[in-house]
Protein backbone atom coordinates (compact mmCIF):
# COMPACT_ATOMS: atom_id res chain seq x y z
CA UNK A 1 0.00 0.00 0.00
CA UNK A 2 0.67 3.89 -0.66
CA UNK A 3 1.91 5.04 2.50
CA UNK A 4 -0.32 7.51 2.63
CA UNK A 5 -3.59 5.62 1.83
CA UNK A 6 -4.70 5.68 5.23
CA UNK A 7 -4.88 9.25 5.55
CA UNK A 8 -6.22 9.72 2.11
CA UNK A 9 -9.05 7.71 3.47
CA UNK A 10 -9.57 9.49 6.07
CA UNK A 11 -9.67 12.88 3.46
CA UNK A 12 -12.33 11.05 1.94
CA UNK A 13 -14.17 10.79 4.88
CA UNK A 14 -13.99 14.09 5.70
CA UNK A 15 -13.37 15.99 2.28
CA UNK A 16 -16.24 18.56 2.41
CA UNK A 17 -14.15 20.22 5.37
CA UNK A 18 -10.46 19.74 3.63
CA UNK A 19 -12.50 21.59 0.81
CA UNK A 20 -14.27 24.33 3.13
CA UNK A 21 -18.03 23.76 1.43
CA UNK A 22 -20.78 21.54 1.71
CA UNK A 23 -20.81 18.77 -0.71
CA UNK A 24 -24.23 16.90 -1.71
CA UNK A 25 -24.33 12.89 -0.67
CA UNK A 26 -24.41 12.47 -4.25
CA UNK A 27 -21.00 14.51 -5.19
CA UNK A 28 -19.69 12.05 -1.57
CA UNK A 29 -21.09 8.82 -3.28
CA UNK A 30 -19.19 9.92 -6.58
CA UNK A 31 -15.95 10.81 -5.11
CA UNK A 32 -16.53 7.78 -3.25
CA UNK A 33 -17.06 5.42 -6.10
CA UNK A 34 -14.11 7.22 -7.88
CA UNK A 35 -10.93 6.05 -5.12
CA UNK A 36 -12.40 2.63 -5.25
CA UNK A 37 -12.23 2.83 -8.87
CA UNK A 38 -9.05 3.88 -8.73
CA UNK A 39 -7.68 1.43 -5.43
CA UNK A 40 -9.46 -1.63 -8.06
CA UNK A 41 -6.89 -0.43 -10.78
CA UNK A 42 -3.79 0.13 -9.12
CA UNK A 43 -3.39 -2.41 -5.74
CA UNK A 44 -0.90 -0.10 -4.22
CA UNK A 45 -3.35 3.09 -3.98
CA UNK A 46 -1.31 5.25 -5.78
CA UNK A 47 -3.80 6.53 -8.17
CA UNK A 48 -6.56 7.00 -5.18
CA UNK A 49 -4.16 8.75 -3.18
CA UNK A 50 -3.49 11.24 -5.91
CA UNK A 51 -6.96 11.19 -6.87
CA UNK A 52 -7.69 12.55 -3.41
CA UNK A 53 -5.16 14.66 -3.13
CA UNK A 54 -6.05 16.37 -7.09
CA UNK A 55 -9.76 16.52 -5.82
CA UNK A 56 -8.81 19.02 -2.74
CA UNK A 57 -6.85 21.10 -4.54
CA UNK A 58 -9.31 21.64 -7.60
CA UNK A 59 -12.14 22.48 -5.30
CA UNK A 60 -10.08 24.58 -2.57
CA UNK A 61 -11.20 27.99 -3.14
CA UNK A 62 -8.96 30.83 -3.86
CA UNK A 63 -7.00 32.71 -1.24
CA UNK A 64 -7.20 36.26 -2.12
């Protein structure tokens, strides 16, 4: 495993406040059903963990 799959699970779990909005359950389902997608396709967890990581800095919102 990614050594930092655990606390890109934990991101997941608690993305909405890494992100500083409120996200719908659908958008949480969705970015749920994406790391899986991702943990399926590469069994280290690269690819979730940088999923994760892309995800919070797309949808951080600008520091003026």
């Amino acid at each position: 495993m990614h050594p930092r799959f655990e606390e890109a699970q934990g991101r997941l779990s608690r993305l909405g406040r890494h992100i500083r909005c409120r996200l719908s359950r659908k958008q949480k389902r969705t970015y749920a059903a994406m790391f899986h997608t991702a943990l399926e396709k590469d069994e280290r967890g690269d690819q979730a963990v940088r999923l994760i990581d892309d995800l919070i800095e797309q949808n951080r919102p600008l520091k003026w």
